[in-house]
Every structure is written in C-alpha cells, then in structure tokens.
C-alpha atoms as a PDB file:
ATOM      1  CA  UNK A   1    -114.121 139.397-114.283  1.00  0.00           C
ATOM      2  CA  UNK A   2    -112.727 136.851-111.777  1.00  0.00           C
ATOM      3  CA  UNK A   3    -109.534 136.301-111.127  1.00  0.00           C
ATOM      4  CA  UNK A   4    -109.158 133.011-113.173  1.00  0.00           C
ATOM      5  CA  UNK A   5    -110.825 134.574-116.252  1.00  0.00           C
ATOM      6  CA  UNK A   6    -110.396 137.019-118.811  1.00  0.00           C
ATOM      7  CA  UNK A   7    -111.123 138.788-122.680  1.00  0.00           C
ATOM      8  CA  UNK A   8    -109.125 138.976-125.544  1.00  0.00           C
ATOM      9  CA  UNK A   9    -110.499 141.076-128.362  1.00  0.00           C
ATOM     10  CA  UNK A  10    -109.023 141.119-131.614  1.00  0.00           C
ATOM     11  CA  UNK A  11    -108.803 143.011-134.548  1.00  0.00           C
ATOM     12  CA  UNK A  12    -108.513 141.605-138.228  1.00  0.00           C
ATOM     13  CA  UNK A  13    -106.512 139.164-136.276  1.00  0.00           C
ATOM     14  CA  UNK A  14    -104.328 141.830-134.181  1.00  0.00           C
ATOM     15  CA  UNK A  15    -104.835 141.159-130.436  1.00  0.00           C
ATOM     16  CA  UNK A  16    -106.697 144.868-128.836  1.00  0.00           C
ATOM     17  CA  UNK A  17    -105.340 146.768-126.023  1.00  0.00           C
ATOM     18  CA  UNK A  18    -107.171 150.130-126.251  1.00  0.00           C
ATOM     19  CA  UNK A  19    -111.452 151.028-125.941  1.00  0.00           C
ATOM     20  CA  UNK A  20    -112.445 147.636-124.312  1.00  0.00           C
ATOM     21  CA  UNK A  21    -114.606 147.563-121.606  1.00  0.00           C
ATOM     22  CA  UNK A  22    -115.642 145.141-118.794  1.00  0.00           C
ATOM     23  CA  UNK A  23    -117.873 144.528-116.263  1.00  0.00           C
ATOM     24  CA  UNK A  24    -118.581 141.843-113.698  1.00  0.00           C
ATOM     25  CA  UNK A  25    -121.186 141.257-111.654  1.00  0.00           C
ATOM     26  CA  UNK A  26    -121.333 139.151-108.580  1.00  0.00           C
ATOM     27  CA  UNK A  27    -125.104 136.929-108.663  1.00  0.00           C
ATOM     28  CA  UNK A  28    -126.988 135.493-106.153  1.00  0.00           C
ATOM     29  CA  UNK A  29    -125.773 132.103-106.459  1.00  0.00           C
ATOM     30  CA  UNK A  30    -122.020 132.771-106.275  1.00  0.00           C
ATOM     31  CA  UNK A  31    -121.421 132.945-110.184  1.00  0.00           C
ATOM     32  CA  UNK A  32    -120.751 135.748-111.735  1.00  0.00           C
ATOM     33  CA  UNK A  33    -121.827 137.508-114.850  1.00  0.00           C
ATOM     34  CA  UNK A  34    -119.153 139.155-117.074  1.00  0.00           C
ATOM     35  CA  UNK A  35    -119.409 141.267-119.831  1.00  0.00           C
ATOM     36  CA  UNK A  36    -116.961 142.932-122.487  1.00  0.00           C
ATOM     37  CA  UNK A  37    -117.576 145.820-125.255  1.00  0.00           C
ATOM     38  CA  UNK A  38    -115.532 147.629-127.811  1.00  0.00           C
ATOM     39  CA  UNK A  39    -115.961 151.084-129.064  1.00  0.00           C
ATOM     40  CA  UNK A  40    -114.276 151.644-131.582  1.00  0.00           C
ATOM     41  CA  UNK A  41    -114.729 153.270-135.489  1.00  0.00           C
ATOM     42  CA  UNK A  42    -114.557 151.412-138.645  1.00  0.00           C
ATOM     43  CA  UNK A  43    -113.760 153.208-141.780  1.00  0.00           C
ATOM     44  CA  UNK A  44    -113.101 149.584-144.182  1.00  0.00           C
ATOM     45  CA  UNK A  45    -114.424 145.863-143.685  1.00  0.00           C
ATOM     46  CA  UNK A  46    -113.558 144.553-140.089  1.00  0.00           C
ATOM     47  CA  UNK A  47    -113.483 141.179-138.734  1.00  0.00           C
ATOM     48  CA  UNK A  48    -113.843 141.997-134.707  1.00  0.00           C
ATOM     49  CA  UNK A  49    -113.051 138.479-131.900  1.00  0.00           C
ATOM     50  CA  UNK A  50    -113.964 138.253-128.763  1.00  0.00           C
ATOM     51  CA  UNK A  51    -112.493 135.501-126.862  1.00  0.00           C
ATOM     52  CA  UNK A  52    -113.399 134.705-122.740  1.00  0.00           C
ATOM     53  CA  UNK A  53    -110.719 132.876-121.466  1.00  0.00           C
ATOM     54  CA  UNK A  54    -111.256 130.586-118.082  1.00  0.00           C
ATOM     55  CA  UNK A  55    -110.415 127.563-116.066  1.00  0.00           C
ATOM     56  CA  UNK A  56    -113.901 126.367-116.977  1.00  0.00           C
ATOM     57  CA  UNK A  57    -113.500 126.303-120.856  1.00  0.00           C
ATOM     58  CA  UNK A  58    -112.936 128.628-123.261  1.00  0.00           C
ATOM     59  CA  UNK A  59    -115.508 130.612-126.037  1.00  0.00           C
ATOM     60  CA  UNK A  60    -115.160 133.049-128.849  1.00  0.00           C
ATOM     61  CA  UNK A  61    -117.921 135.321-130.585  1.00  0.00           C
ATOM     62  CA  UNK A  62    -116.950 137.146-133.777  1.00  0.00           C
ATOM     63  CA  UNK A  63    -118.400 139.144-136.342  1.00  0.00           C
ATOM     64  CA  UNK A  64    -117.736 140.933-139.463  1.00  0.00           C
ATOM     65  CA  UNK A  65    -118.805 144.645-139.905  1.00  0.00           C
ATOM     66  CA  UNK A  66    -119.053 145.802-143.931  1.00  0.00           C
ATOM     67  CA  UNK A  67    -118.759 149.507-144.654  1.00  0.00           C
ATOM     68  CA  UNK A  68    -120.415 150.749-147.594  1.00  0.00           C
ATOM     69  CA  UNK A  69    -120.221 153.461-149.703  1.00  0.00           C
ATOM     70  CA  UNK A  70    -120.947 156.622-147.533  1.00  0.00           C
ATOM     71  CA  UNK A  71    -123.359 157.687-150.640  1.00  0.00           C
ATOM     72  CA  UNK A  72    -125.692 154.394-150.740  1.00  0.00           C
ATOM     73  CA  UNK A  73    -128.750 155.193-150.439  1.00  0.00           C
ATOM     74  CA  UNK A  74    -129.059 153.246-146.758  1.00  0.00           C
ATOM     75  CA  UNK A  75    -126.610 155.393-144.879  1.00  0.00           C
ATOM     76  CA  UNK A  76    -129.702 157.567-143.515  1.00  0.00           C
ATOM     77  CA  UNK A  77    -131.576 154.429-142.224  1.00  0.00           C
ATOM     78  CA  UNK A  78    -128.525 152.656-140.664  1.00  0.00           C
ATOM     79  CA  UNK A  79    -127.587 156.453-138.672  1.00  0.00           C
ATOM     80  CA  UNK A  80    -131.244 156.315-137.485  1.00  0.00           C
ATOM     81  CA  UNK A  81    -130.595 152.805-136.467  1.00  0.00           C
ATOM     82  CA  UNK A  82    -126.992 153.100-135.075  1.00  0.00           C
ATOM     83  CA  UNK A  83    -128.297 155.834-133.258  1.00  0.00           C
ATOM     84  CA  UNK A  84    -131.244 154.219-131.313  1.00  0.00           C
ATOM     85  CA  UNK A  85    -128.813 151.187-131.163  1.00  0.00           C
ATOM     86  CA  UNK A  86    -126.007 153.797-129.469  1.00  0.00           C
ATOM     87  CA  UNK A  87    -128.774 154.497-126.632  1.00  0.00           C
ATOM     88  CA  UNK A  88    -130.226 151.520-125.868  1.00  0.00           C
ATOM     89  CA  UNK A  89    -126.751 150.613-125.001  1.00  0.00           C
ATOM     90  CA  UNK A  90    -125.918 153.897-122.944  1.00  0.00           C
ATOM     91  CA  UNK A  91    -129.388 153.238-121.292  1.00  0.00           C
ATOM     92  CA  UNK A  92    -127.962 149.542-120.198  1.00  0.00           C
ATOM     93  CA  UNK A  93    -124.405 150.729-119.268  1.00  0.00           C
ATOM     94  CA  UNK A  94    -126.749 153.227-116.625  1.00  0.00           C
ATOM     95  CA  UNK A  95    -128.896 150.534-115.150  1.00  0.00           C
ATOM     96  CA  UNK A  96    -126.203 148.009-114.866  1.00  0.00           C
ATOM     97  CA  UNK A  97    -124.620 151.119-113.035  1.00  0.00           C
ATOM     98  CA  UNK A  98    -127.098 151.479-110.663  1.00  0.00           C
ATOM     99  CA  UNK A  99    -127.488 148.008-110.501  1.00  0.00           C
ATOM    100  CA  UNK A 100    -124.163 147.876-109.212  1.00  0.00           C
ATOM    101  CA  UNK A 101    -124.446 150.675-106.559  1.00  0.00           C
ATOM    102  CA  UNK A 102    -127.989 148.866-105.300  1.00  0.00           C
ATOM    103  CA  UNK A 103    -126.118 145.447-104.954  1.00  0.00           C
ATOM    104  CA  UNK A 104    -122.820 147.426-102.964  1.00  0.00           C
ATOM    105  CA  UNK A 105    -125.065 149.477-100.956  1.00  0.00           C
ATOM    106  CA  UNK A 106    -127.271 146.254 -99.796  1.00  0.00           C
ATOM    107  CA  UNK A 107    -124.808 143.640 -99.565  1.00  0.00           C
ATOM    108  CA  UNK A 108    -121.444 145.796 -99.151  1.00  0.00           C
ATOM    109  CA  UNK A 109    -119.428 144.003-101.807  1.00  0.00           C
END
C-alpha cells in the first residue's frame, strides 16, 4: 500500500507475520486502492483481525470462523461451497493481475 499505510492481521489476538497478502493499486484520481488476504487453515474456532493502519484514520474488520465436527452432515455442502468460493477468488487475484500489467503497460507506473 502507500508508504504512510499499512495491515496488521491478527490471530486469536496474536499479531500475523506469515501467508498475508497485499495489493495496491494506483486509480485514476490519485487514490489508491489496497487490499489484504490471509490463507491460512483452521483446524478449531478462530477469531481472524484485520486492521489498515494510515495517516487518514484507522479501521478494523474481523470475523470469527467455527469448525464443526468433520462428520456433520454439512461438511459436503460447505467443500462444494469453499470450493467455488476458492475460485472465484483465484479468478480475481488473475484479473487484478492483468489489471495491473494493462495499467503498467499504458501508463508505465
């Protein structure tokens, strides 16, 4: 992100280092659009922050994944869903991707 900005993830309260990922993009107008994932695996109840940090103010997003028992009877509909989820998101990582190459190749930055 810019310079004067910046993510902090945490984990059931303990700041993350590893499997975030960020992206910035420079818009039109001068601002710029930032964006931050974690991959990561989950194996009991996990309380996930995401804090962005700027000059400008500050914000924080959180949720709260629950894992179930691996035999209820769900688990094959959330895969499914998880799964489509999974490539929706590899679809956007590629366009944003391309996006980026398009913007670098037209305006050099």
């Amino acid at each position: 992100g810019p310079d004067d900005s910046y993510f902090v993830w945490k984990k059931n309260g303990q700041k993350m280092k590893a499997c975030i990922t960020e992206q910035s993009h420079m818009l039109f107008d001068g601002r710029v659009h930032v964006l931050s994932w974690v991959k990561d695996s989950v194996s009991e109840n996990t309380e996930y922050k995401c804090s962005f940090i700027s000059k400008v103010g500050n914000t924080t997003s959180e949720v709260r994944i629950t894992v179930e028992d691996k035999d209820s009877a769900g688990q094959d509909g959330w895969t499914k869903e998880f799964d489509t989820w999974r490539s929706a998101i590899s679809e956007h990582d590629k366009m944003m991707q391309n996006w980026r190459k398009t913007w670098v190749r037209v305006f050099g930055k």
